[in-house]
Every structure is written in C-alpha cells, then in structure tokens.
Protein backbone atom coordinates (compact mmCIF):
# COMPACT_ATOMS: atom_id res chain seq x y z
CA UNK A 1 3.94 8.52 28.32
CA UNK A 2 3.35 4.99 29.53
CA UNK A 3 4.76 2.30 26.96
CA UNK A 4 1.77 -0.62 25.24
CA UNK A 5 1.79 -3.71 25.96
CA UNK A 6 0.84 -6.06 23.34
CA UNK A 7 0.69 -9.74 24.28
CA UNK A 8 0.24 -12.94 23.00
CA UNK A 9 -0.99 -16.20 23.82
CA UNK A 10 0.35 -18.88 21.93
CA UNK A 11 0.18 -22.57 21.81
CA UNK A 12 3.62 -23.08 20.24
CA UNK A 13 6.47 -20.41 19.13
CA UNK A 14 6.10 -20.98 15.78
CA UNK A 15 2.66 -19.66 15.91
CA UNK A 16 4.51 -16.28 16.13
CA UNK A 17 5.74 -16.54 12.71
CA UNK A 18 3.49 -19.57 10.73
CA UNK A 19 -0.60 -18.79 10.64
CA UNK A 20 -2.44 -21.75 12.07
CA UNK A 21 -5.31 -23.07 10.68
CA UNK A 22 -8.45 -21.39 11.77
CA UNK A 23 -10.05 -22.70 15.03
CA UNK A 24 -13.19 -20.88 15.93
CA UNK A 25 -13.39 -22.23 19.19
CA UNK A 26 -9.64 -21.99 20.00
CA UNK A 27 -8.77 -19.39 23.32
CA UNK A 28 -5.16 -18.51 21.65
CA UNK A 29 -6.15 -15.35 19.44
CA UNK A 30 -3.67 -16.41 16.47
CA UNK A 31 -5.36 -19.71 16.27
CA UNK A 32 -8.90 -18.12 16.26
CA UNK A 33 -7.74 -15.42 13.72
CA UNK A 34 -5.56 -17.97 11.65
CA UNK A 35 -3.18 -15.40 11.88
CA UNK A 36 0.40 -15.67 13.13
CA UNK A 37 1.65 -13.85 15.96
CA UNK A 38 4.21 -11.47 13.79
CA UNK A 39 0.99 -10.58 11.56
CA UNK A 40 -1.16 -9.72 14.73
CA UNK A 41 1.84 -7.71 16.31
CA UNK A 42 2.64 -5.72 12.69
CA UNK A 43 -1.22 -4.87 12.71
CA UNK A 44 -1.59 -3.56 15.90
CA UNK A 45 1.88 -1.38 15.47
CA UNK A 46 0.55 0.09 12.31
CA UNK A 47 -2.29 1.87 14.66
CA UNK A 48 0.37 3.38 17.08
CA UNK A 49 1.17 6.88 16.58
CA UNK A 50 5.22 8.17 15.83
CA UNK A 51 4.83 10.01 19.27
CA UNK A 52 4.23 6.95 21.78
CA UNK A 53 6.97 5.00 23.13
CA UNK A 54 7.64 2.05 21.64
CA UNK A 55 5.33 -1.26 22.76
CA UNK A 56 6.79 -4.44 24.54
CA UNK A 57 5.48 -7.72 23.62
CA UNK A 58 4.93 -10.24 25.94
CA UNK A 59 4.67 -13.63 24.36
CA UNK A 60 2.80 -15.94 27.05
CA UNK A 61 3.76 -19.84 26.10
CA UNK A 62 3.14 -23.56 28.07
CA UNK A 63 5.84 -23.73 30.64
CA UNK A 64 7.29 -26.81 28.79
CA UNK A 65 7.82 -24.87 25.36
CA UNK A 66 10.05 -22.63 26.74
CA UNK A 67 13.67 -23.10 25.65
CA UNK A 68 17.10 -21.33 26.98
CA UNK A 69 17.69 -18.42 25.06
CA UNK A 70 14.08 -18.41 23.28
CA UNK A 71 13.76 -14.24 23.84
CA UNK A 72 17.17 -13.78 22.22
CA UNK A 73 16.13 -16.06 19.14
CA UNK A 74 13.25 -14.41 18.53
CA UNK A 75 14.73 -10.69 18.60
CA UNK A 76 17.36 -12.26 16.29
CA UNK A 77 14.39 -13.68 13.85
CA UNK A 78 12.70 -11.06 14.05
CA UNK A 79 15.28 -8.36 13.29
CA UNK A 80 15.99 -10.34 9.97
CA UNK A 81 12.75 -10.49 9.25
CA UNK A 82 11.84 -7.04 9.42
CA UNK A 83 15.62 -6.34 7.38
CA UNK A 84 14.03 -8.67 4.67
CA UNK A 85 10.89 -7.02 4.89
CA UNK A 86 12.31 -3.46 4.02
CA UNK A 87 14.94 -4.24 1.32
CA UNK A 88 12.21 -6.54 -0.02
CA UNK A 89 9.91 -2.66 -0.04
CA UNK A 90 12.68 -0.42 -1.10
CA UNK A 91 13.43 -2.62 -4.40
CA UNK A 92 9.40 -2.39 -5.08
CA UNK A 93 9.53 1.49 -4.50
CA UNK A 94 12.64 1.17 -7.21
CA UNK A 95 10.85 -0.79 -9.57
CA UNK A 96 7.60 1.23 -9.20
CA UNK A 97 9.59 4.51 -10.06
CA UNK A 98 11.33 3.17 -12.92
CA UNK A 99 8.08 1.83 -14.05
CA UNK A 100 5.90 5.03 -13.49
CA UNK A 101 9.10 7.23 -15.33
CA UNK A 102 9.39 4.89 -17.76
CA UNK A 103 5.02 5.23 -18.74
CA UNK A 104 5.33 8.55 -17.98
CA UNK A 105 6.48 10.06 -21.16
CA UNK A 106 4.13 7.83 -23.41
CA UNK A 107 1.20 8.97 -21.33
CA UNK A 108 1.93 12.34 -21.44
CA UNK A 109 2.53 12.27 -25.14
CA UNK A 110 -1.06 10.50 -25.14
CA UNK A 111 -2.82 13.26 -23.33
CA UNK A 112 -1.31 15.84 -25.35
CA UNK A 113 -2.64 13.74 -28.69
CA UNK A 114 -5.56 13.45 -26.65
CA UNK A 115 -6.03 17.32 -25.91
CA UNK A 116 -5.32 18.14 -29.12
CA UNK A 117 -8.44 15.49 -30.61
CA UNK A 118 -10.31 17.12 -27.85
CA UNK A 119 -9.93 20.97 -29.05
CA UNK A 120 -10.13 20.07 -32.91
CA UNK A 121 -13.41 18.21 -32.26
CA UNK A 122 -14.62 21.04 -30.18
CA UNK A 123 -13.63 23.65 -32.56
CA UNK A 124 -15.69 25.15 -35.45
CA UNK A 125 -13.56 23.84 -37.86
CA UNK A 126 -15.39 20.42 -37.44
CA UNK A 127 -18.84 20.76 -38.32
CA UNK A 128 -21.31 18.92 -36.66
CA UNK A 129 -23.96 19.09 -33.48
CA UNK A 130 -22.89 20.77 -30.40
CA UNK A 131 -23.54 17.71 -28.22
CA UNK A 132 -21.98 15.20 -29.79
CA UNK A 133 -19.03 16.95 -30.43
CA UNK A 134 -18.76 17.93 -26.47
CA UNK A 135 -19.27 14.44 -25.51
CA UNK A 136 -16.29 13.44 -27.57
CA UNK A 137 -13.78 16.31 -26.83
CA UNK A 138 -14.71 15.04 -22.98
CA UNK A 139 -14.31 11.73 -23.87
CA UNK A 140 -11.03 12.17 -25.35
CA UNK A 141 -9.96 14.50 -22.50
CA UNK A 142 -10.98 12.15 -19.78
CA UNK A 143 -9.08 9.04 -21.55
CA UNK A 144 -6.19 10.90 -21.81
CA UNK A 145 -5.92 11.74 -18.38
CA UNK A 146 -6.70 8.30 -17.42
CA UNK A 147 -3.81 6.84 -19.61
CA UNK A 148 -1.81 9.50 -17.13
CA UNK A 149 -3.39 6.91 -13.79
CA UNK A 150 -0.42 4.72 -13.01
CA UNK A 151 2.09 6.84 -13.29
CA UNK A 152 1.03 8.99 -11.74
CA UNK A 153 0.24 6.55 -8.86
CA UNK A 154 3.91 4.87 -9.04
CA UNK A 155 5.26 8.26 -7.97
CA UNK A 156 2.64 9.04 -5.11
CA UNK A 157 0.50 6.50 -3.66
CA UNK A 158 3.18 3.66 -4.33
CA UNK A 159 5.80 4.53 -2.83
CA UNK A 160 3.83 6.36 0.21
CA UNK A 161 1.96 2.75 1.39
CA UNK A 162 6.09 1.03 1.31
CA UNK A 163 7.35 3.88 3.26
CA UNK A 164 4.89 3.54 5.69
CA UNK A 165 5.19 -0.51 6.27
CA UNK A 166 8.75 0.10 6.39
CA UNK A 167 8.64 2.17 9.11
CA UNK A 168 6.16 -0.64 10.90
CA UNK A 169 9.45 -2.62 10.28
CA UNK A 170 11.72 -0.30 11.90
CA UNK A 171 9.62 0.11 14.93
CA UNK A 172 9.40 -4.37 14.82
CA UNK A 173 13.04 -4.22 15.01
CA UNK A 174 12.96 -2.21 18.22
CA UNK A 175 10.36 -4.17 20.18
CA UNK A 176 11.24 -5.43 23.91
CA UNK A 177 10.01 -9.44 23.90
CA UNK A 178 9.53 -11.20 26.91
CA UNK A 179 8.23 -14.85 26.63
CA UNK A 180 6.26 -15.53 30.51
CA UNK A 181 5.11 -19.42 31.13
CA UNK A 182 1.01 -19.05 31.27
C-alpha cells in the first residue's frame, strides 16, 4: 500500500504550530483556513484508516526560512506535543470516570425512586383518570432515566472520543517530515 502524502505550504514555520489570522485571499492553505499547520495535519490523520501506512508530511517553506536542523526540531516539537496531548486526554478520561462513578449511584438511586413513583401512580391504588396518571408514571420514568444521561456517557462516549484523538497522537508522533524550499 502506497504511503499519503500530506503537504504544506507555509509562509513561516511557526504557522505549523500558531493559527494565522484569516486571509481569504492568501495561497498558503493555513493562512486561508486560519488554521495552523499541526491542526490541518491532525485533521486530515483523523480520516486515515488503522490499515494504511503511515503519511509523510512535506512542509514546503521560502528558501530563506530554512534553518540547519529545522526537520529534527520539528519531530522533536512535535513528539512533545503529541506526549502533552495524550497525558493531557488520559487525565480527562480519569476525571470523567471518577465523575460518571461518582453520579452513578445517586442516579441510580433516583431512577429506582423514580420507578417506584412511576408504578404507584400507575397502580389502582391511586385513584384517578387513566390518562393523567399514564402521563405521569411516563414522566417520572423518562426523568429518571435521564438523571441516568451523564453517567452513563462518562463511561461510554467520553472516554471513546479521547481514545480515539490519542491514537491521532500516536500516529503524529510517527510522521516522516521533510521541509523542501518552494
């Protein structure tokens, strides 16, 4: 499989790691987008399947912004970015467990107070018209489950999206760069 070639045509380095300001009718794509370089490259390597090989990057510069050991600099920047990047995620997947364990029990003693409303209200030993006591046991059963949301969420969808952008920061950390004069 033939490796993807992502590249980049910057004004200045440090539009591979600082957004510029928006220019509309700039030709460098990061300048256009207002994005930086590192955001355009981390979007693009989100889309890549786990089977390809991974992508070079060829960062295309003004001959005369080109320093000695630029390429090596910029792995090195990189790397600790994308190091930051995934202990920043795995303390938010920590904190996001401990929060959704920590709700957990309240909300499921809710829906069980909740349930329990629900039944009693639905149950002859209430009187009152059929509808309106429906509508409530519903109501009651849908809030409860509702209180049940986030932590439900903390344990599943959380954790899922900050697995996934770590691995985007693995695969960063094991990009080939090349900087080329334009």
């Amino acid at each position: 499989m033939q490796h993807q070639t992502i590249t980049l045509n910057l004004h200045d380095i440090r539009d591979l790691f600082v957004a510029p300001t928006i220019d509309p009718f700039s030709e460098h794509e990061t300048i256009f987008m207002g994005q930086s370089g590192l955001e355009r490259i981390i979007n693009k390597l989100i889309e890549i399947p786990d089977h390809c090989p991974v992508p070079r990057i060829i960062v295309k510069l003004p001959g005369e912004k080109i320093t000695k050991n630029l390429e090596t600099r910029i792995h090195a920047i990189i790397n600790r970015y994308a190091n930051m990047k995934i202990e920043e995620n795995e303390h938010q997947r920590k904190v996001l467990r401990a929060n959704g364990l920590r709700e957990l029990v309240p909300g499921l003693i809710f829906l069980v107070l909740c349930l329990v409303l629900a039944t009693l209200i639905q149950s002859s030993l209430i009187p009152g018209h059929g509808s309106l006591k429906t509508i409530l046991g519903e109501g009651f059963t849908i809030i409860g489950w509702i209180v049940l949301w986030h932590p439900v969420e903390a344990f599943l969808y959380g954790p899922a999206d900050l697995r996934k952008e770590n691995k985007t920061f693995k695969l960063l950390k094991r990009l080939s760069i090349k900087i080329e004069s334009v």
